[in-house]
Protein backbone atom coordinates (compact mmCIF):
# COMPACT_ATOMS: atom_id res chain seq x y z
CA UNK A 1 -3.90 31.17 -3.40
CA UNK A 2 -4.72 27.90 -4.80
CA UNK A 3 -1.37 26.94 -5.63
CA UNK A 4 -0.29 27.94 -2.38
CA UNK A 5 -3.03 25.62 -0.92
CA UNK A 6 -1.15 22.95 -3.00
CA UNK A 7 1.45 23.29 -0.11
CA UNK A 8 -0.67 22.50 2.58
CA UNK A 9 -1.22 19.31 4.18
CA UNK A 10 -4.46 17.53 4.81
CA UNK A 11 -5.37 17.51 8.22
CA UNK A 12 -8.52 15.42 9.87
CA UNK A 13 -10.88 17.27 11.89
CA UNK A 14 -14.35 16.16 13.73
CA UNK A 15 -17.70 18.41 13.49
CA UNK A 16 -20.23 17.01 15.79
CA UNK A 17 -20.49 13.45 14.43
CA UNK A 18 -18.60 14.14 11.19
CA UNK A 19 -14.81 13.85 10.10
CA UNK A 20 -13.13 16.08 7.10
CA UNK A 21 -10.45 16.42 5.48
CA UNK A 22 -9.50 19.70 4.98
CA UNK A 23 -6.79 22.20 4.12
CA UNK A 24 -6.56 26.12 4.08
CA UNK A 25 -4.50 28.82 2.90
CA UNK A 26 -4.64 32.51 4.28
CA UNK A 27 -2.99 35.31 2.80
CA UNK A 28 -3.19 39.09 3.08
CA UNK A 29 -5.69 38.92 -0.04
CA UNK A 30 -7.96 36.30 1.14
CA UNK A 31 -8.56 32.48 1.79
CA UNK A 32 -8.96 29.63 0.37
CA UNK A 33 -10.65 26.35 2.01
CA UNK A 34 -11.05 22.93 0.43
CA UNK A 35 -12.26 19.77 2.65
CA UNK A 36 -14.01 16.48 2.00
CA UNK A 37 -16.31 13.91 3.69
CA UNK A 38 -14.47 11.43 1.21
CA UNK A 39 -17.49 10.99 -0.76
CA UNK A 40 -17.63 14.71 -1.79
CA UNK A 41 -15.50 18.13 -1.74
CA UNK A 42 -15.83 21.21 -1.35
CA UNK A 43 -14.50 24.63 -1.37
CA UNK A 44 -14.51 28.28 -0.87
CA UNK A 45 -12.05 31.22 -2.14
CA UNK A 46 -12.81 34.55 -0.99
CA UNK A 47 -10.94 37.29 -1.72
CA UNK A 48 -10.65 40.92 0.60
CA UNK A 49 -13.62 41.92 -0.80
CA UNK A 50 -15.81 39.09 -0.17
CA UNK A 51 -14.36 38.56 3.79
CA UNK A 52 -14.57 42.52 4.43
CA UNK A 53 -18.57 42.43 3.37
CA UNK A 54 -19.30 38.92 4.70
CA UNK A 55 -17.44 40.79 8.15
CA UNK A 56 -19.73 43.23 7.80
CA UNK A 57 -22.86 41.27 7.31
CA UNK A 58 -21.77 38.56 10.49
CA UNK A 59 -19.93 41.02 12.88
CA UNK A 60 -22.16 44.72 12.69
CA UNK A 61 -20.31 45.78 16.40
CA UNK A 62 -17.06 44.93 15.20
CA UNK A 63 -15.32 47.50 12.87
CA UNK A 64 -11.71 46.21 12.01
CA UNK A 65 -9.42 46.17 8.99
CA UNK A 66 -10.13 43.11 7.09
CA UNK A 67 -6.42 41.82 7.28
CA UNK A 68 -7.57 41.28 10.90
CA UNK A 69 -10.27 39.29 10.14
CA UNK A 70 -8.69 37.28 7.71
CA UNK A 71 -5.35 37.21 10.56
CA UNK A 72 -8.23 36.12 13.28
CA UNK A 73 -9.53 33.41 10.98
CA UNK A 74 -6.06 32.01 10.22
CA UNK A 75 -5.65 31.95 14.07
CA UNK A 76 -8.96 30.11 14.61
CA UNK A 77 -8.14 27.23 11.14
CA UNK A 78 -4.61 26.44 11.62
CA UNK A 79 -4.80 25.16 15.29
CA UNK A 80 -7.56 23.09 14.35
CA UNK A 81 -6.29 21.81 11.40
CA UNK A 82 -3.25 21.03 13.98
CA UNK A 83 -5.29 19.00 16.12
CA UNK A 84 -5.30 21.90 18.97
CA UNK A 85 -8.55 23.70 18.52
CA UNK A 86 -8.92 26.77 20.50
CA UNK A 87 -11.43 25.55 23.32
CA UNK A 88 -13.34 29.19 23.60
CA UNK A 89 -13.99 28.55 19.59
CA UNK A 90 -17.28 26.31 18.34
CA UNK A 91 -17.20 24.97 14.75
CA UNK A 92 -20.29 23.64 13.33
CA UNK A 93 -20.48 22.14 10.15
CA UNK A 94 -24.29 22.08 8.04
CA UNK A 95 -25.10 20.20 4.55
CA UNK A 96 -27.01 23.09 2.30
CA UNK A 97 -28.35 22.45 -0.80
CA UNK A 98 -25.24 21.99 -2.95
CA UNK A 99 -22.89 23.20 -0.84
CA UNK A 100 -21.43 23.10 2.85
CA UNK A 101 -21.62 25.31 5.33
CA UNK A 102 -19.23 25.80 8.46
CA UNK A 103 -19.91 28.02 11.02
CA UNK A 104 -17.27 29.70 13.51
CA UNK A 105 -18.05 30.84 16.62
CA UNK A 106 -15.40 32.91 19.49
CA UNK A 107 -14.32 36.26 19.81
CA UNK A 108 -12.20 38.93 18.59
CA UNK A 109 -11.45 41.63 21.11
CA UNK A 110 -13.99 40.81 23.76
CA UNK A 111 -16.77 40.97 21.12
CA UNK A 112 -18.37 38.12 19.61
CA UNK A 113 -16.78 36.54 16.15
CA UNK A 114 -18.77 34.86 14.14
CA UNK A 115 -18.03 33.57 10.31
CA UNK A 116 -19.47 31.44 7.82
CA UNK A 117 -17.59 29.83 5.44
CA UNK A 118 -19.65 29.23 2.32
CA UNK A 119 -18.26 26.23 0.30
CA UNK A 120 -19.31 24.03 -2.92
CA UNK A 121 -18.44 21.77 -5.02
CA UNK A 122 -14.96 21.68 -5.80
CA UNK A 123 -14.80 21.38 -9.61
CA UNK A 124 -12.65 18.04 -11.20
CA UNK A 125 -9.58 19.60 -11.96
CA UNK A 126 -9.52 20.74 -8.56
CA UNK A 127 -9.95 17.14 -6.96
CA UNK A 128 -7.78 15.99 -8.99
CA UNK A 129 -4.65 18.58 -8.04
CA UNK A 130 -5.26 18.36 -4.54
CA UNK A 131 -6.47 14.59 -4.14
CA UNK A 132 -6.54 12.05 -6.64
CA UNK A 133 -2.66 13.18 -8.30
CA UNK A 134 -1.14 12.76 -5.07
CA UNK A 135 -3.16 9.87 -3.25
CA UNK A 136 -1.70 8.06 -6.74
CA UNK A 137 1.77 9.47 -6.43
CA UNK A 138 2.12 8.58 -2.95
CA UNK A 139 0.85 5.27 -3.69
CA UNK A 140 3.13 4.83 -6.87
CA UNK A 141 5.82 5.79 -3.94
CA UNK A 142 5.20 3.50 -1.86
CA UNK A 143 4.49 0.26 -4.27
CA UNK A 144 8.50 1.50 -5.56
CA UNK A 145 9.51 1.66 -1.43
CA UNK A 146 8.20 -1.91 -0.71
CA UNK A 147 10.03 -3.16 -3.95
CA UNK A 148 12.88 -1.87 -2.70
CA UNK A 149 12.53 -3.08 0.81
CA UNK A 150 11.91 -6.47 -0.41
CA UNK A 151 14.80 -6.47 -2.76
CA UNK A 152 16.82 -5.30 0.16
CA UNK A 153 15.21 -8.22 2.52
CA UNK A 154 16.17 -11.03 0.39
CA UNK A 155 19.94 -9.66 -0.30
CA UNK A 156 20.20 -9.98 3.17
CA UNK A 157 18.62 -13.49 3.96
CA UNK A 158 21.11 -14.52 0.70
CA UNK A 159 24.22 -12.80 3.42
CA UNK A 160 23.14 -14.47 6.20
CA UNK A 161 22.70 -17.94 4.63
CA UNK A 162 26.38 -17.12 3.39
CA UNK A 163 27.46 -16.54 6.96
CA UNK A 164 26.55 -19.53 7.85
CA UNK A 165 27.49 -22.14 5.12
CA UNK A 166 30.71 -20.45 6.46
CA UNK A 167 30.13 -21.06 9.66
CA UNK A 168 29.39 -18.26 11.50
CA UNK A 169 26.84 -18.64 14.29
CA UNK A 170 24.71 -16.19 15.81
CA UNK A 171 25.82 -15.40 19.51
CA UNK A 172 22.21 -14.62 20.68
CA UNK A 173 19.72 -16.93 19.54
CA UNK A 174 16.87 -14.41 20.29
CA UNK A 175 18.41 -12.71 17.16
CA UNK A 176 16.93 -15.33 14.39
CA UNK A 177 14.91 -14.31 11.95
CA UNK A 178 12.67 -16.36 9.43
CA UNK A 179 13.90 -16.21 6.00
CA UNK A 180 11.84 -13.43 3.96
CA UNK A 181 8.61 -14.89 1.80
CA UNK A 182 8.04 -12.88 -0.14
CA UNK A 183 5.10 -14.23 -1.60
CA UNK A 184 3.43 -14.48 1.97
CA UNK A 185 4.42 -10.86 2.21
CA UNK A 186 2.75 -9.73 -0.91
CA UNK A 187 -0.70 -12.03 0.13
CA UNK A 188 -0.84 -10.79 3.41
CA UNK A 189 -0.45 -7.14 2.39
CA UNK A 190 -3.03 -6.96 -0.20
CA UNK A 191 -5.13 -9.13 2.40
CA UNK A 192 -4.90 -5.81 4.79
């Protein structure tokens, strides 16, 4: 599951007064759910075992296989995550000691749904496969991008000043540019 969750973008989602990041991955043998406040993260992994007794415990009138809990749950995360929450469906999201705590509310066949996902503290290695590595990668992609942007820029201001020590004119003056700086570039970039 957790390299499947590798996969998976992050997506940013509100809870009252709070905004997550968060990701999930649901398969036929379970779940897995990682999301951060930026200033911690958590997770949860259950397996069939754990969602068919927390079922149990949360939903005593409703008696289904747990591939249709875990299928109802999928149903309920991924439009969320997709910034199209389902509007019968409540989400709540509570701080517990060590941990974090949201809690779904809708239906499943007329009934009530309810389900609790219990996360903690995501351990290092974890942060650092699904955050850190590639917040730095993208970053070390885009510091390469704007090199080669800039490189790109300044071959072209070097064409156009050949065009016109030749003595071509532009036929729109609208179309003038400013010749690329890019020193002012870099200071106003790192200055946003």
């Amino acid at each position: 599951l957790e390299s499947s969750l590798l996969t998976q973008p992050w997506a940013s989602v509100r809870f009252g007064e709070s905004t997550f990041l968060a990701k999930v991955c649901f398969r036929d043998t379970g779940y897995i759910l990682l999301i951060s406040d930026l200033s911690s993260v958590w997770y949860e992994s259950a397996d069939t075992e754990a969602v068919g007794q927390r079922s149990k415990e949360l939903n005593k009138r409703l008696t289904v296989h747990v591939s249709s809990f875990l299928h109802r749950l999928c149903n309920l995360m991924c439009p969320l995550l997709a910034g199209q929450p389902d509007t019968t469906t409540s989400f709540s999201c509570h701080h517990t000691a060590g941990g974090l705590s949201l809690h779904v509310k809708s239906e499943l066949s007329g009934l009530p749904f309810y389900w609790d996902f219990h996360c903690c503290p995501a351990p290092v290695e974890m942060v650092s496969r699904h955050l850190v590595r590639p917040l730095i990668r993208m970053s070390l992609a885009l510091q390469y991008q704007v090199k080669e942007l800039t490189s790109l820029l300044l071959q072209k201001d070097a064409e156009i000043e050949d065009y016109r020590e030749s003595g071509a004119a532009l036929s729109r003056d609208r179309l003038r540019t400013e010749t690329f700086q890019e020193e002012t570039f870099q200071q106003n970039f790192v200055a946003e």
